[in-house]
PDB file of N, CA and C in Angstrom:
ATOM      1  N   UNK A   1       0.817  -1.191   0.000  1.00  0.00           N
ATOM      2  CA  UNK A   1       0.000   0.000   0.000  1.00  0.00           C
ATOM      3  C   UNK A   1       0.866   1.262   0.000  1.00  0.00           C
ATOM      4  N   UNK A   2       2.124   1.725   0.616  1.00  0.00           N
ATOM      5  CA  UNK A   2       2.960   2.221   1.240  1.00  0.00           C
ATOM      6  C   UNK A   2       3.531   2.871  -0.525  1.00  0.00           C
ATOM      7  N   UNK A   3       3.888   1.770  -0.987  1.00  0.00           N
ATOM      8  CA  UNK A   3       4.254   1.675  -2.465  1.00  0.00           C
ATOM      9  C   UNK A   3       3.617   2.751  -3.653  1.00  0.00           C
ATOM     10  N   UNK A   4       2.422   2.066  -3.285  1.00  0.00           N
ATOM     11  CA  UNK A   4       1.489   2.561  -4.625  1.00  0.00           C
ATOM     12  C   UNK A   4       1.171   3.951  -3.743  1.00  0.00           C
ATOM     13  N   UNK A   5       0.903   4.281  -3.137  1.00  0.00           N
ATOM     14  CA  UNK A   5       0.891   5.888  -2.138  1.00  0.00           C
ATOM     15  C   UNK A   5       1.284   6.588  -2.458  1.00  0.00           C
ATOM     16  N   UNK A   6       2.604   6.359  -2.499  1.00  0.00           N
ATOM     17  CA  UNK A   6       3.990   7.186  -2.595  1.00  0.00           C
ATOM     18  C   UNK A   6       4.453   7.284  -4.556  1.00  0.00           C
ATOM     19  N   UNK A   7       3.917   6.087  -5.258  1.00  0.00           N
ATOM     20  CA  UNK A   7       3.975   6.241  -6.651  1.00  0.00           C
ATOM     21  C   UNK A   7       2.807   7.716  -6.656  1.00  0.00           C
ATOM     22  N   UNK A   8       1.700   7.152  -6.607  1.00  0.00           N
ATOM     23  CA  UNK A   8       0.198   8.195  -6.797  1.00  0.00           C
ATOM     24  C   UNK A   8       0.297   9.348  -6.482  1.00  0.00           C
ATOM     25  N   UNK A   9       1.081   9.700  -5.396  1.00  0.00           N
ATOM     26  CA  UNK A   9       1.255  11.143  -4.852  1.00  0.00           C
ATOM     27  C   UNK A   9       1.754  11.859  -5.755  1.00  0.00           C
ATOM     28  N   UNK A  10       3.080  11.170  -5.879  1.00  0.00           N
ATOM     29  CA  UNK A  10       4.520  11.844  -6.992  1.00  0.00           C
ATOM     30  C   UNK A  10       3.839  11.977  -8.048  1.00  0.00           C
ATOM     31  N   UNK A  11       3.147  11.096  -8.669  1.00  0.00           N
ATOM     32  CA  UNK A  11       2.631  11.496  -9.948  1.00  0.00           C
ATOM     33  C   UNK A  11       1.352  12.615  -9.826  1.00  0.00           C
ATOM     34  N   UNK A  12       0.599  12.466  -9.018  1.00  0.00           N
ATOM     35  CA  UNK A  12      -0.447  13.830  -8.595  1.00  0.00           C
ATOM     36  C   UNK A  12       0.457  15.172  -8.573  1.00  0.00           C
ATOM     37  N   UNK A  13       1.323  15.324  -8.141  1.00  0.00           N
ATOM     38  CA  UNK A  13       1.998  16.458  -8.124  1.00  0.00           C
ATOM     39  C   UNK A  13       3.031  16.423  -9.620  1.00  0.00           C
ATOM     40  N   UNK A  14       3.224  15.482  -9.934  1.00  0.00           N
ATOM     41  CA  UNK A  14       3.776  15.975 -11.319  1.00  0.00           C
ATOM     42  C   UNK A  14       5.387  15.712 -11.089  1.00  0.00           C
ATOM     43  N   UNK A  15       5.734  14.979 -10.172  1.00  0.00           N
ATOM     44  CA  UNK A  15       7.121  14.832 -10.013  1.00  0.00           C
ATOM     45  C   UNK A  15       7.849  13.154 -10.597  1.00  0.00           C
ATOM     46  N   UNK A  16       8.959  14.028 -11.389  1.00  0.00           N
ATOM     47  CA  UNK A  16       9.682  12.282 -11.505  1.00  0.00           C
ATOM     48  C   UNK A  16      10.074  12.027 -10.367  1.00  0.00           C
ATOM     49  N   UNK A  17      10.761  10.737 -10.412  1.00  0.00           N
ATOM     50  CA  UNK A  17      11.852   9.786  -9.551  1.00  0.00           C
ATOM     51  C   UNK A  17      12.621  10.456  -8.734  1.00  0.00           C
ATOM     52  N   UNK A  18      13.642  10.998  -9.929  1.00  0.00           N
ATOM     53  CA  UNK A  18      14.246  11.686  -9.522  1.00  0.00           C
ATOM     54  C   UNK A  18      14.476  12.917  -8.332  1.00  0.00           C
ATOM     55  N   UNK A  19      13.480  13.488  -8.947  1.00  0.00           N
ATOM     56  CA  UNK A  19      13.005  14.975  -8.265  1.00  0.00           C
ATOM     57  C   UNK A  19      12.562  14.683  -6.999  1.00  0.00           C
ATOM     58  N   UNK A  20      11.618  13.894  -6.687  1.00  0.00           N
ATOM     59  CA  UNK A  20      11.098  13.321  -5.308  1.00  0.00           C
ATOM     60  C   UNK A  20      12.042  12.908  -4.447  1.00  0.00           C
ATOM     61  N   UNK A  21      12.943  12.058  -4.924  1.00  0.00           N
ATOM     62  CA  UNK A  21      14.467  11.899  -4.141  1.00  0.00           C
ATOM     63  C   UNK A  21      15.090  12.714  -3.892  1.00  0.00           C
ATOM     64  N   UNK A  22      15.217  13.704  -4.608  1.00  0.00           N
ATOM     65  CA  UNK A  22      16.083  15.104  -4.385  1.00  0.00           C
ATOM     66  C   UNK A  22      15.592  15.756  -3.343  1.00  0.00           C
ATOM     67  N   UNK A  23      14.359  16.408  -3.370  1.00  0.00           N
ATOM     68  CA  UNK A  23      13.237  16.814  -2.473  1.00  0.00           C
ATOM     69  C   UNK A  23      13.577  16.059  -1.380  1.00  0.00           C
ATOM     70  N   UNK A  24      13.110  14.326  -1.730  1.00  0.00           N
ATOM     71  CA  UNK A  24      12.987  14.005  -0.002  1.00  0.00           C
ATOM     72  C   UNK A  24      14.638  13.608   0.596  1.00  0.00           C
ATOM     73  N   UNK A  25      15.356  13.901  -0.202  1.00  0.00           N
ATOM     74  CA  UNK A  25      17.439  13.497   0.622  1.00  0.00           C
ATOM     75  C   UNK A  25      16.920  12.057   0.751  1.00  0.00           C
ATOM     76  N   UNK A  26      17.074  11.281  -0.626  1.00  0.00           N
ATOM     77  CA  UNK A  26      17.453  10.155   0.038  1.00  0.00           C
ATOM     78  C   UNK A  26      17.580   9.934  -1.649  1.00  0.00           C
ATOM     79  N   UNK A  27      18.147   8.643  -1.821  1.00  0.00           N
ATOM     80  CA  UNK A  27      18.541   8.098  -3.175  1.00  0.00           C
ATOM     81  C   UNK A  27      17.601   7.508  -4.288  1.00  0.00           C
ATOM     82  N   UNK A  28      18.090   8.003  -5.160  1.00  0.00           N
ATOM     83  CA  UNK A  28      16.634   7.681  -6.182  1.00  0.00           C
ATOM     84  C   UNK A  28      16.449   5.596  -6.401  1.00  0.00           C
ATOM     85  N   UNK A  29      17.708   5.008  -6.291  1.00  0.00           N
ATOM     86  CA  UNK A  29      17.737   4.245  -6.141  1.00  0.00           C
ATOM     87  C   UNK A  29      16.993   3.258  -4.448  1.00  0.00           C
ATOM     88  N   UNK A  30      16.569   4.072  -3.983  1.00  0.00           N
ATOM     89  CA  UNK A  30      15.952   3.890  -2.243  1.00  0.00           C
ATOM     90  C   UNK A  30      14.573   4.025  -2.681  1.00  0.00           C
ATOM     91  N   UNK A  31      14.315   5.421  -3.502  1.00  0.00           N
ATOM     92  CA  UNK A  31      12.813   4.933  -3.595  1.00  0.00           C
ATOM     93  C   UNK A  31      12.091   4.445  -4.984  1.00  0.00           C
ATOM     94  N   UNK A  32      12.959   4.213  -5.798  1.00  0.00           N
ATOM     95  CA  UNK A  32      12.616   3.139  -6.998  1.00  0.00           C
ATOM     96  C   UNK A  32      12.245   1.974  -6.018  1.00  0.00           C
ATOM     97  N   UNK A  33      13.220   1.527  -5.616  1.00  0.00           N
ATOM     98  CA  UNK A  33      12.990   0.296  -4.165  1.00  0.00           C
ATOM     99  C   UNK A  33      11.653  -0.127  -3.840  1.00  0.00           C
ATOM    100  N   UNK A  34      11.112   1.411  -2.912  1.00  0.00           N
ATOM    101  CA  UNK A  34      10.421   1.562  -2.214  1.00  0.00           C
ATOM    102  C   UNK A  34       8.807   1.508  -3.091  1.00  0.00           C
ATOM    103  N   UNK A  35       8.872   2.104  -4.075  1.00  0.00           N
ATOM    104  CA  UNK A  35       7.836   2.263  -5.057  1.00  0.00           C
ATOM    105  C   UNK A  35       7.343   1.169  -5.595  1.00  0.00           C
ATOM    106  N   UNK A  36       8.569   0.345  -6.340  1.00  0.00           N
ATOM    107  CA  UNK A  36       8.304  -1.425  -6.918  1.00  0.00           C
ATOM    108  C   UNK A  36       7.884  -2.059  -5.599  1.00  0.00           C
ATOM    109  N   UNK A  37       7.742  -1.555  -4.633  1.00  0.00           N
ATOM    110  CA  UNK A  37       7.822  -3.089  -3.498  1.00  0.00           C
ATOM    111  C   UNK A  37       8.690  -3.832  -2.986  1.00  0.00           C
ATOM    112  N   UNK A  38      10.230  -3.211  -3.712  1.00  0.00           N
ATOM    113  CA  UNK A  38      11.239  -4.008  -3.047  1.00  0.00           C
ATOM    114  C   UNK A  38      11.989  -4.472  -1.882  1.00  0.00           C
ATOM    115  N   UNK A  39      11.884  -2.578  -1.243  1.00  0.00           N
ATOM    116  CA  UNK A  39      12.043  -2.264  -0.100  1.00  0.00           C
ATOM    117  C   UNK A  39      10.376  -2.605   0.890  1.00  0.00           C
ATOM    118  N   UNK A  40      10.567  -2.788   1.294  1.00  0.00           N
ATOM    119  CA  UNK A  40       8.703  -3.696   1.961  1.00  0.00           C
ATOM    120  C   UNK A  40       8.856  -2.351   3.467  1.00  0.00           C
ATOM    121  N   UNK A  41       9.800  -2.241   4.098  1.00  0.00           N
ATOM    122  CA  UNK A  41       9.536  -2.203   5.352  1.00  0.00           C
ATOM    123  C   UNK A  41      11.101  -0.830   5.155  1.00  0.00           C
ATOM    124  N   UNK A  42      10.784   0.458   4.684  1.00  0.00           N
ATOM    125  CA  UNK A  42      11.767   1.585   4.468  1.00  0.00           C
ATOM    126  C   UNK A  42      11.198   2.154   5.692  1.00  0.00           C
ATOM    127  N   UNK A  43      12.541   2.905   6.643  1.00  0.00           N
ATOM    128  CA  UNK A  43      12.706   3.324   8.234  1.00  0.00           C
ATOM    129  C   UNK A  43      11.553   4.472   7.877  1.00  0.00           C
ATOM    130  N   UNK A  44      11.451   5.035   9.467  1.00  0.00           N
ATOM    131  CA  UNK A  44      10.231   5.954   9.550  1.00  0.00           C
ATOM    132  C   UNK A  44      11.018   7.332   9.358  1.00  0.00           C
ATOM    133  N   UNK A  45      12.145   7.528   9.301  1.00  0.00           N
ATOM    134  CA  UNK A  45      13.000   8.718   9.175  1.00  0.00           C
ATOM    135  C   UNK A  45      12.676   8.750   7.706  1.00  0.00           C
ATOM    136  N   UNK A  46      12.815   7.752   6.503  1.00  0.00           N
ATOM    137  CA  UNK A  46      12.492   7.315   5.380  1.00  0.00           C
ATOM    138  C   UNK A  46      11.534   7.923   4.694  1.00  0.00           C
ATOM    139  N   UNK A  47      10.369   7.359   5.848  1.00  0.00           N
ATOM    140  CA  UNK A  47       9.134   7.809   5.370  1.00  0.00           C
ATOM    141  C   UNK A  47       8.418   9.044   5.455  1.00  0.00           C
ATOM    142  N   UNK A  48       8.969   9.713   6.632  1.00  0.00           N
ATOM    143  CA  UNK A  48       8.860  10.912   7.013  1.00  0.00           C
ATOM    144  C   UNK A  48       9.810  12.092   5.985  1.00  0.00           C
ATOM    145  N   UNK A  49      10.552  11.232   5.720  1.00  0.00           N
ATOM    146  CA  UNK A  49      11.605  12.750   4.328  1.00  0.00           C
ATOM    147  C   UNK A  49      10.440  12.759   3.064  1.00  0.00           C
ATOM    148  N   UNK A  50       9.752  11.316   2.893  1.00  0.00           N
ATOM    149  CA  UNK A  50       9.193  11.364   1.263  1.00  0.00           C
ATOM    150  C   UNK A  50       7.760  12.065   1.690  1.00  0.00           C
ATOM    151  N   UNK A  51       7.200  12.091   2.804  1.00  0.00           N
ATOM    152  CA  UNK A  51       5.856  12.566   3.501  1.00  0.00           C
ATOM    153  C   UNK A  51       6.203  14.318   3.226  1.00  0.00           C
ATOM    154  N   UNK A  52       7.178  14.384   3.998  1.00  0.00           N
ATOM    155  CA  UNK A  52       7.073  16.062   4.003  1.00  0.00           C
ATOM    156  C   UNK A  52       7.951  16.740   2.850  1.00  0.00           C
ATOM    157  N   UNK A  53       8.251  15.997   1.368  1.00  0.00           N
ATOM    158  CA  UNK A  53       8.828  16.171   0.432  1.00  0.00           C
ATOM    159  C   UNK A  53       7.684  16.656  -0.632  1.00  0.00           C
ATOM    160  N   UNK A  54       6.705  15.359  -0.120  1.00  0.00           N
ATOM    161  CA  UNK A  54       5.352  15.733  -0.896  1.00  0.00           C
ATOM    162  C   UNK A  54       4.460  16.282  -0.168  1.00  0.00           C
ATOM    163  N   UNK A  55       4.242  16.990   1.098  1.00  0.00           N
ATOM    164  CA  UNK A  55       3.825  18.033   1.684  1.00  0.00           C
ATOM    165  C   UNK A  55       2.259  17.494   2.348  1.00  0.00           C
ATOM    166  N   UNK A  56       2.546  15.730   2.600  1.00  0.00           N
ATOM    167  CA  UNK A  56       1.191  15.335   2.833  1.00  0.00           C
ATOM    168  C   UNK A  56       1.785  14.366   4.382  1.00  0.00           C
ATOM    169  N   UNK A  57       1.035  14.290   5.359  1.00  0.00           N
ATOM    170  CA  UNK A  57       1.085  13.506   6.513  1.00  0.00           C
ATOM    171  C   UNK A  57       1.767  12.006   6.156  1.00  0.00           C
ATOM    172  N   UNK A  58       2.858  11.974   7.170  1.00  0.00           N
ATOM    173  CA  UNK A  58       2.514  10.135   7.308  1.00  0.00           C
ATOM    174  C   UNK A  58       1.149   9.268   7.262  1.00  0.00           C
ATOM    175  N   UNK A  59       0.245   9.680   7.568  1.00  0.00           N
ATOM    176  CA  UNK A  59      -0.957   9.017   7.754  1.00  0.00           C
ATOM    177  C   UNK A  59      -1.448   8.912   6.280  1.00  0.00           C
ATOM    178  N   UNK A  60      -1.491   9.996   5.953  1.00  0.00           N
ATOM    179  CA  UNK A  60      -2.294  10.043   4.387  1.00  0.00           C
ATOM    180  C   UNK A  60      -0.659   9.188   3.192  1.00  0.00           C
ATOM    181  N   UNK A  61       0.310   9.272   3.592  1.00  0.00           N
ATOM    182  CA  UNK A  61       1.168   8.438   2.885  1.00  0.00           C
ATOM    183  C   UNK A  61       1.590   7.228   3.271  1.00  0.00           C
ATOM    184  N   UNK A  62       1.265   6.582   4.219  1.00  0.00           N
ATOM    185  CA  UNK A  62       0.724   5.210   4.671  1.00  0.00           C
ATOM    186  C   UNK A  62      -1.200   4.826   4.264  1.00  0.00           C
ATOM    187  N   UNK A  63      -1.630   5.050   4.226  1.00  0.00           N
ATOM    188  CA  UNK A  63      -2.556   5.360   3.428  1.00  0.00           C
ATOM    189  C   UNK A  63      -3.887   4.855   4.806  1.00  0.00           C
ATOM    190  N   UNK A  64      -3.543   5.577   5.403  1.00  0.00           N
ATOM    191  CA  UNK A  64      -4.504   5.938   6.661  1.00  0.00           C
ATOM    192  C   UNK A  64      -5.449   6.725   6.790  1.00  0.00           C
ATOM    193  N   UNK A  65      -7.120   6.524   6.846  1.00  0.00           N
ATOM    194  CA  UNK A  65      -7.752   6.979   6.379  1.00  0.00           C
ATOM    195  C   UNK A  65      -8.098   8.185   7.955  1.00  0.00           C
ATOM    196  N   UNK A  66      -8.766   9.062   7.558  1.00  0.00           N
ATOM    197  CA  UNK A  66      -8.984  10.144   9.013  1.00  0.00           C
ATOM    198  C   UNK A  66     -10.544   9.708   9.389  1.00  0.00           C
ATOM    199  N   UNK A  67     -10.414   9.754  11.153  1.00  0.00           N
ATOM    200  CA  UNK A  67     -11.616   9.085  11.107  1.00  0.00           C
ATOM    201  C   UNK A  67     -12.446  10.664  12.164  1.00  0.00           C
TER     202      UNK A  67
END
């Protein structure tokens, strides 16, 4: 879920691979990873650079709905 989130976002905003890695400091090769599913389980420091890279909550990029 984590995966496809983090693909959907980047592309909602209009960003390559690249650019999103740049944005979030971490390697484009980390979140190609992360995007295919390779990486299953990327740290919360991780997830928190690509969250506030794309300017949306951990919750909504874990794909946590607000109740």
């Amino acid at each position: 879920m984590l995966s496809k989130n983090i693909k959907k976002l980047r592309l909602k905003k209009g960003l390559a691979q690249e650019k999103l890695a740049r944005l979030a400091d971490i390697s484009t090769a980390t979140l190609v990873k992360i995007e295919s599913g390779v990486a299953k389980e990327p740290t919360i420091t991780t997830v928190k650079k690509i969250a506030e890279a794309l300017k949306v909550s951990i919750d909504e990029l874990v794909g946590r709905s607000k109740k």
